[in-house]
C-alpha atoms as a PDB file:
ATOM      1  CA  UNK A   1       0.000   0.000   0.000  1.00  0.00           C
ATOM      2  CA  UNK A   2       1.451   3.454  -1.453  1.00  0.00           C
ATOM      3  CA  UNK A   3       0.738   6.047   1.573  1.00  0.00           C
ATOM      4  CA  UNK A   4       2.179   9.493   1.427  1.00  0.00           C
ATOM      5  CA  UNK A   5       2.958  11.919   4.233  1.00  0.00           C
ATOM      6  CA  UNK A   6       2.590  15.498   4.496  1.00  0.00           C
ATOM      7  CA  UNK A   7       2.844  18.200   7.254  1.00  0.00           C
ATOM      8  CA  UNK A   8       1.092  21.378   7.382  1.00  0.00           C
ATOM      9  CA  UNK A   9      -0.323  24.164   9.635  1.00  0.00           C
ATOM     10  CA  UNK A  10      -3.520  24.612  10.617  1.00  0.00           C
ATOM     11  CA  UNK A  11      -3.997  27.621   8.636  1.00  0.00           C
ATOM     12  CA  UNK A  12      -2.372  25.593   5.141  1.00  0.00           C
ATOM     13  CA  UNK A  13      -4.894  23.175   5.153  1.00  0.00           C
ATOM     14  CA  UNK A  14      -8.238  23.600   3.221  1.00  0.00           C
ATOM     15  CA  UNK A  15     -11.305  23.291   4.765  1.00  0.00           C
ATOM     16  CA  UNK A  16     -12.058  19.922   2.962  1.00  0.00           C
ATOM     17  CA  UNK A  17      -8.462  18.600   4.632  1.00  0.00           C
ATOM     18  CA  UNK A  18      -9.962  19.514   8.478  1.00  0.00           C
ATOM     19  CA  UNK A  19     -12.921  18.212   7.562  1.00  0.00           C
ATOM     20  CA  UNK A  20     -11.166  14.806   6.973  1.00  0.00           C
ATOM     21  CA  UNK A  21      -9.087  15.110   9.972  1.00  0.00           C
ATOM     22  CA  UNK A  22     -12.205  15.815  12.410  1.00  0.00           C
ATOM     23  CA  UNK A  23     -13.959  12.979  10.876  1.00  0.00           C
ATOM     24  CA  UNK A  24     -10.806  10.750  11.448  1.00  0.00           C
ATOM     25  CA  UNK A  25     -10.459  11.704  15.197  1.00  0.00           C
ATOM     26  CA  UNK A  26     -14.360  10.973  15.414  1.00  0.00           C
ATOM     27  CA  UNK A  27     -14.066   7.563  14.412  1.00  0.00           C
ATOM     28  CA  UNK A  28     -10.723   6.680  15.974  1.00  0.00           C
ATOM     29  CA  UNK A  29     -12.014   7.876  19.282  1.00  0.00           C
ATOM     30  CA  UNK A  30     -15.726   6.166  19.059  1.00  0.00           C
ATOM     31  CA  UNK A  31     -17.128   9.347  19.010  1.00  0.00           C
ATOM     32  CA  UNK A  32     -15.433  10.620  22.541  1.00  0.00           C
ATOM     33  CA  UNK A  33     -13.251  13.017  20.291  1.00  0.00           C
ATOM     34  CA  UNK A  34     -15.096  16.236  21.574  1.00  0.00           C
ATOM     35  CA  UNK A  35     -15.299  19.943  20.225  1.00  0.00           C
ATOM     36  CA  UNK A  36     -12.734  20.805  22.364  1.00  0.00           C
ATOM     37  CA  UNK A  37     -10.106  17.686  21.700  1.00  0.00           C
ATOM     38  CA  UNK A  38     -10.242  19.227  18.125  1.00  0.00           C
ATOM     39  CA  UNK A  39      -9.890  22.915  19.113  1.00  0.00           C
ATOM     40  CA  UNK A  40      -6.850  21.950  21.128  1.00  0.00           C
ATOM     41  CA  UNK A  41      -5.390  20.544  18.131  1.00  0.00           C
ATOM     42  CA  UNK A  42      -5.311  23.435  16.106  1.00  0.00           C
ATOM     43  CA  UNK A  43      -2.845  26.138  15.335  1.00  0.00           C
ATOM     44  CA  UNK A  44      -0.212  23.839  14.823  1.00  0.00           C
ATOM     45  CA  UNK A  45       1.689  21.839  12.476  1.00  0.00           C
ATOM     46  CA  UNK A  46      -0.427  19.089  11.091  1.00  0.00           C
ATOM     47  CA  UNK A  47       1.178  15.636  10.414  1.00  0.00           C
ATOM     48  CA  UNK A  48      -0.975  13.786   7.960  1.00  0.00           C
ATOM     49  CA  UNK A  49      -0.703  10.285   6.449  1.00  0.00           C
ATOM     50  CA  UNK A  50      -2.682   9.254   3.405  1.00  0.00           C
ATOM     51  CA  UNK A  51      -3.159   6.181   1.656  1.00  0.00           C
ATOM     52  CA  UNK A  52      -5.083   5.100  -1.519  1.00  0.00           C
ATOM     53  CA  UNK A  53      -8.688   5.703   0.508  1.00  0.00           C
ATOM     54  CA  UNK A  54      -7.461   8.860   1.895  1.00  0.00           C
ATOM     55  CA  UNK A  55      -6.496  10.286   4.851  1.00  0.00           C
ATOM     56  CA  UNK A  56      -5.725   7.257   6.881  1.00  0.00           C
ATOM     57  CA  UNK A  57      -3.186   8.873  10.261  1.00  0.00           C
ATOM     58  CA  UNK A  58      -2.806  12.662  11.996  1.00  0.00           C
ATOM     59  CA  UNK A  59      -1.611  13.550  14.582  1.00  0.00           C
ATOM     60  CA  UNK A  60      -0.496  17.392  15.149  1.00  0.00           C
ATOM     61  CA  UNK A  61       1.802  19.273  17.377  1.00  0.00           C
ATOM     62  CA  UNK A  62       0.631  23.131  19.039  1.00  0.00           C
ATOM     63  CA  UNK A  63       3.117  25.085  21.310  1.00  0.00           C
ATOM     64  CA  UNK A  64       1.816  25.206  24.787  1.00  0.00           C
ATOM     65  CA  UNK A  65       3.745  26.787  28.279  1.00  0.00           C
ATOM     66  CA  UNK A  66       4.620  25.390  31.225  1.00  0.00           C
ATOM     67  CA  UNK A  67       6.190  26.421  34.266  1.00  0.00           C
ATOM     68  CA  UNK A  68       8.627  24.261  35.934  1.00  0.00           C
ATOM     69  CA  UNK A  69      10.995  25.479  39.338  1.00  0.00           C
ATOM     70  CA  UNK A  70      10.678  28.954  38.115  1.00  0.00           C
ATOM     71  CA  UNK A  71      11.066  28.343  34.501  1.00  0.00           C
ATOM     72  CA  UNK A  72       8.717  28.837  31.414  1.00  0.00           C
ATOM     73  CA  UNK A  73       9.289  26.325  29.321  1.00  0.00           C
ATOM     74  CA  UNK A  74       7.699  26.085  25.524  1.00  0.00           C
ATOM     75  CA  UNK A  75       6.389  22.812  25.031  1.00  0.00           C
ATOM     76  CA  UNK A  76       5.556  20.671  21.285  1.00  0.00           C
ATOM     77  CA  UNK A  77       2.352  19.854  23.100  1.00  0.00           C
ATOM     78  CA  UNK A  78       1.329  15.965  20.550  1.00  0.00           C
ATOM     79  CA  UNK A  79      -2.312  16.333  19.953  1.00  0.00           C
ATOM     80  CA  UNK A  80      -5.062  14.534  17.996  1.00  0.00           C
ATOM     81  CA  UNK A  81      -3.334  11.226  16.868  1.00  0.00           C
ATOM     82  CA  UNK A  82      -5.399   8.848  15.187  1.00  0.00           C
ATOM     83  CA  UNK A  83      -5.444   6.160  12.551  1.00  0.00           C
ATOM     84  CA  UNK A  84      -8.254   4.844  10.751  1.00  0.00           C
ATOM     85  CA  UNK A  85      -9.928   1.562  11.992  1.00  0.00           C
ATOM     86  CA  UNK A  86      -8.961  -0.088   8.701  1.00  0.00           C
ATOM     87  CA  UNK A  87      -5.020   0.722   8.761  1.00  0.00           C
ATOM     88  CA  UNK A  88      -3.955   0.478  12.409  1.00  0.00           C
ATOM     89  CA  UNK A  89      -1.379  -1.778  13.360  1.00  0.00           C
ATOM     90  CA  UNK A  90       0.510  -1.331  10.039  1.00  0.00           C
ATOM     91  CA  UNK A  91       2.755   1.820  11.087  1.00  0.00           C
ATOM     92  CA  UNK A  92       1.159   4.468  10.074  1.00  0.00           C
ATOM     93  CA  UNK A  93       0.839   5.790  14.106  1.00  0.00           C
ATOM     94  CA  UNK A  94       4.778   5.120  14.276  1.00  0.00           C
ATOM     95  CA  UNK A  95       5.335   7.349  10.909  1.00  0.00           C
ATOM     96  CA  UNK A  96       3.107  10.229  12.524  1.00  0.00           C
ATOM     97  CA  UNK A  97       5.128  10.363  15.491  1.00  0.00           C
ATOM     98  CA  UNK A  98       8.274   9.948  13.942  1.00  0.00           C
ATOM     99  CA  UNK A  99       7.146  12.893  12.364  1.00  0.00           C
ATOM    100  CA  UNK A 100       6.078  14.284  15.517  1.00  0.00           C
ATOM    101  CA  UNK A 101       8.941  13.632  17.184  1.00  0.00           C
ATOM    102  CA  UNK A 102      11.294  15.448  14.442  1.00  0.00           C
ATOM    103  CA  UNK A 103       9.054  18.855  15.423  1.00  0.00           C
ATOM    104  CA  UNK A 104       9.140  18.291  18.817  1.00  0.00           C
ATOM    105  CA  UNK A 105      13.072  17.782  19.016  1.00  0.00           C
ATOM    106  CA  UNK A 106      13.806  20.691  16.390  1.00  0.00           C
ATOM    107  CA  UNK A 107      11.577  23.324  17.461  1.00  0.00           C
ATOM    108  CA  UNK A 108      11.356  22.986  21.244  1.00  0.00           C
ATOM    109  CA  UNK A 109      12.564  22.246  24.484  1.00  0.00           C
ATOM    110  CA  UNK A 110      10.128  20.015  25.765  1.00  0.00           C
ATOM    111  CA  UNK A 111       7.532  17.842  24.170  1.00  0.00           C
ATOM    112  CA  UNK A 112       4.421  16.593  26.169  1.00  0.00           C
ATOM    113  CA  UNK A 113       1.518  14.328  25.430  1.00  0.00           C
ATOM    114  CA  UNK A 114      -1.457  12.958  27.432  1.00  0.00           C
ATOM    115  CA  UNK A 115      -1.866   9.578  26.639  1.00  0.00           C
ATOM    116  CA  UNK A 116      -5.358   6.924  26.112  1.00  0.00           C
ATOM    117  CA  UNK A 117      -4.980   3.531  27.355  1.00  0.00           C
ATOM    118  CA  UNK A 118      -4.841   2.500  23.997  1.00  0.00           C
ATOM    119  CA  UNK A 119      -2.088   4.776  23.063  1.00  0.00           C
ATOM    120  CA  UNK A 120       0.501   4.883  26.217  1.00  0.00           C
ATOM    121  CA  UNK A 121       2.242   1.840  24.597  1.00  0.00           C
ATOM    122  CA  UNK A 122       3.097   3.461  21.476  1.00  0.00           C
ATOM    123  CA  UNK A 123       4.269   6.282  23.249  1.00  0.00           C
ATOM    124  CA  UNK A 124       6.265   4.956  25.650  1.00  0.00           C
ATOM    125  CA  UNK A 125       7.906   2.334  23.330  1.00  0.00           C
ATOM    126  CA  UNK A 126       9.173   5.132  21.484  1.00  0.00           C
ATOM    127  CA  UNK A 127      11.151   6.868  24.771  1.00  0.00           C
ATOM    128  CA  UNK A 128       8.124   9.515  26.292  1.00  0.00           C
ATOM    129  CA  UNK A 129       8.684   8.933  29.902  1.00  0.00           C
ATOM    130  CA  UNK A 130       5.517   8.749  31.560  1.00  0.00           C
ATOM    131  CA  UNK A 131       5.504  11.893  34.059  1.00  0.00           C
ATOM    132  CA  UNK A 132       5.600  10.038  37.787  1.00  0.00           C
ATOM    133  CA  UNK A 133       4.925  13.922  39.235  1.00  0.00           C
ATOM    134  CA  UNK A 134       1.433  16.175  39.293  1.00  0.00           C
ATOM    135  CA  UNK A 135      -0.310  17.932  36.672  1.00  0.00           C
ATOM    136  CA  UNK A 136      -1.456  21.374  37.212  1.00  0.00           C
ATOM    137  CA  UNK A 137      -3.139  24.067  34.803  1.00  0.00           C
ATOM    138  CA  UNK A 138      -3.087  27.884  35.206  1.00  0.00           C
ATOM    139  CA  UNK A 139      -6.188  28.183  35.655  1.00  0.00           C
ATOM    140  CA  UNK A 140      -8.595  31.841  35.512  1.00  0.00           C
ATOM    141  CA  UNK A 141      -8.316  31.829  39.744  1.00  0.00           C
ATOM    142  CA  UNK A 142      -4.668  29.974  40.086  1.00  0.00           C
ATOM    143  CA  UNK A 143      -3.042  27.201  39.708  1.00  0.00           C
ATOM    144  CA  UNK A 144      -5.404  24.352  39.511  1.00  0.00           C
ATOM    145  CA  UNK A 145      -4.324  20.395  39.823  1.00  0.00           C
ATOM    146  CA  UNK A 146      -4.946  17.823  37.016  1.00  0.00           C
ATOM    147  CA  UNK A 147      -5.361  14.714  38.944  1.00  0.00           C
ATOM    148  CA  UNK A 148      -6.630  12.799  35.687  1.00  0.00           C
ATOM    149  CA  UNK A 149      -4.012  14.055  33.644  1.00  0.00           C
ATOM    150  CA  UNK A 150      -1.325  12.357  35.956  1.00  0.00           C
ATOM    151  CA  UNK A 151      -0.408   8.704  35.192  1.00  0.00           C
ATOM    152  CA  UNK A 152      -1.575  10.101  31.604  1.00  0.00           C
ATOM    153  CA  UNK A 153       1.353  12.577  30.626  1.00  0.00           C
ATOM    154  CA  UNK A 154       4.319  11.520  29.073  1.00  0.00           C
ATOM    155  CA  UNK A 155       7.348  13.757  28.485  1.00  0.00           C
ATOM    156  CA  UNK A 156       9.922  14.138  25.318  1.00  0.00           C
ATOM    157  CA  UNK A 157      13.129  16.115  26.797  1.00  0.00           C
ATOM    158  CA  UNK A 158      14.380  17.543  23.986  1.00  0.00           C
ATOM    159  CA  UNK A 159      17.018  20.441  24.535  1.00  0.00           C
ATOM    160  CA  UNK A 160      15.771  21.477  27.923  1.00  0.00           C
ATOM    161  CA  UNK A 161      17.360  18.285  29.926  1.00  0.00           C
ATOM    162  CA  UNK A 162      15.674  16.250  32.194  1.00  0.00           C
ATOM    163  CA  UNK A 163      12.771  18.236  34.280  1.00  0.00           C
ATOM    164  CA  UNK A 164      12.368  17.065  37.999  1.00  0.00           C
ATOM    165  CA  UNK A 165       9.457  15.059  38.921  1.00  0.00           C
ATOM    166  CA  UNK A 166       9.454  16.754  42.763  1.00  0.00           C
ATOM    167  CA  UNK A 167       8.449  20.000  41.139  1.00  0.00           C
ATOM    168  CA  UNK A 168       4.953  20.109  39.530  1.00  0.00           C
ATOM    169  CA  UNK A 169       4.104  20.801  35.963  1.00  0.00           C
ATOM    170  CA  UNK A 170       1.965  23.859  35.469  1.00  0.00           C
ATOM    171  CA  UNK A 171       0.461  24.028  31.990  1.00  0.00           C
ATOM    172  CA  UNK A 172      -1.237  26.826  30.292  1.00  0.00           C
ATOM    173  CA  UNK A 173      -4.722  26.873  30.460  1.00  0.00           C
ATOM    174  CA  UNK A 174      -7.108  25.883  27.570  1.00  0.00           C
ATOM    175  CA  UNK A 175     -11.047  25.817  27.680  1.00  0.00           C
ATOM    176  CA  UNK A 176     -12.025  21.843  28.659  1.00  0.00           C
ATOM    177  CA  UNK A 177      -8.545  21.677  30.980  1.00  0.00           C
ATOM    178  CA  UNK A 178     -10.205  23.330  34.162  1.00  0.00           C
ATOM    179  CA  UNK A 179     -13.809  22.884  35.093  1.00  0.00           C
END
């Protein structure tokens, strides 16, 4: 099977091409892929996979903050990976984050995901390192903790070293984050 890989931001794509990708997401997430999941996965670079029926992986990378002992830190914050029912287990979710992974380690410091069940052991076969510490979010009245983002995160050191579990993670804030 001939696939082809391309990578694009958000604002390259046509409307057609997000159309695709939302209706992707949908069907790789059994419908639990919610306004929001997409929202968060925009204004990025796009890493798109297609084969002869069309677009058959994604998977895109935004910039998000974080503080972290005193530090704000840019993050290649992974987003919205998904492969069609049809063409999983053939390497097409490897080839997105390899892709991934390229932006991540050329263009930031640190790159963060949060992880499903079903896709922590991709992830952490390819070297994330689950996060052992907490989760917050800078919330619109503080600093807020994430405890069902923690056993979920997974972290990509790229040129900012090793971060130290015994100080939290405080992410920016993004509408569906804080309650």
């Amino acid at each position: 099977m001939t696939t082809r890989l391309r990578t694009a931001h958000t604002a390259d794509l046509t409307p057609a091409e997000l159309r695709a990708a939302r209706t992707l997401l949908d069907d790789a997430f059994d419908g639990g892929f919610s306004d929001e999941d997409w929202d968060h996965g925009l204004g990025g670079i796009h890493v798109l996979v297609h084969d002869e029926r069309g677009l058959a992986a994604h998977g895109s990378v935004i910039q998000r903050r974080v503080l972290h002992r005193g530090r704000s830190l840019r993050v290649g914050y992974v987003e919205a990976v998904g492969v069609r029912a049809d063409a999983r287990r053939t390497g097409l979710g490897g080839r997105v984050m390899a892709e991934v992974e390229r932006i991540v380690e050329g263009a930031y410091p640190l790159g963060a995901l949060s992880a499903s069940e079903e896709g922590a052991a991709l992830y952490a076969a390819r070297g994330w390192q689950l996060w052992p510490g907490r989760i917050c979010a800078l919330g619109p009245d503080g600093i807020v903790r994430l405890p069902e983002e923690e056993g979920t995160t997974y972290l990509r050191p790229a040129s900012a070293g090793p971060v130290d579990p015994a100080y939290e993670l405080v992410f920016d804030w993004r509408d569906g984050d804080v309650l």
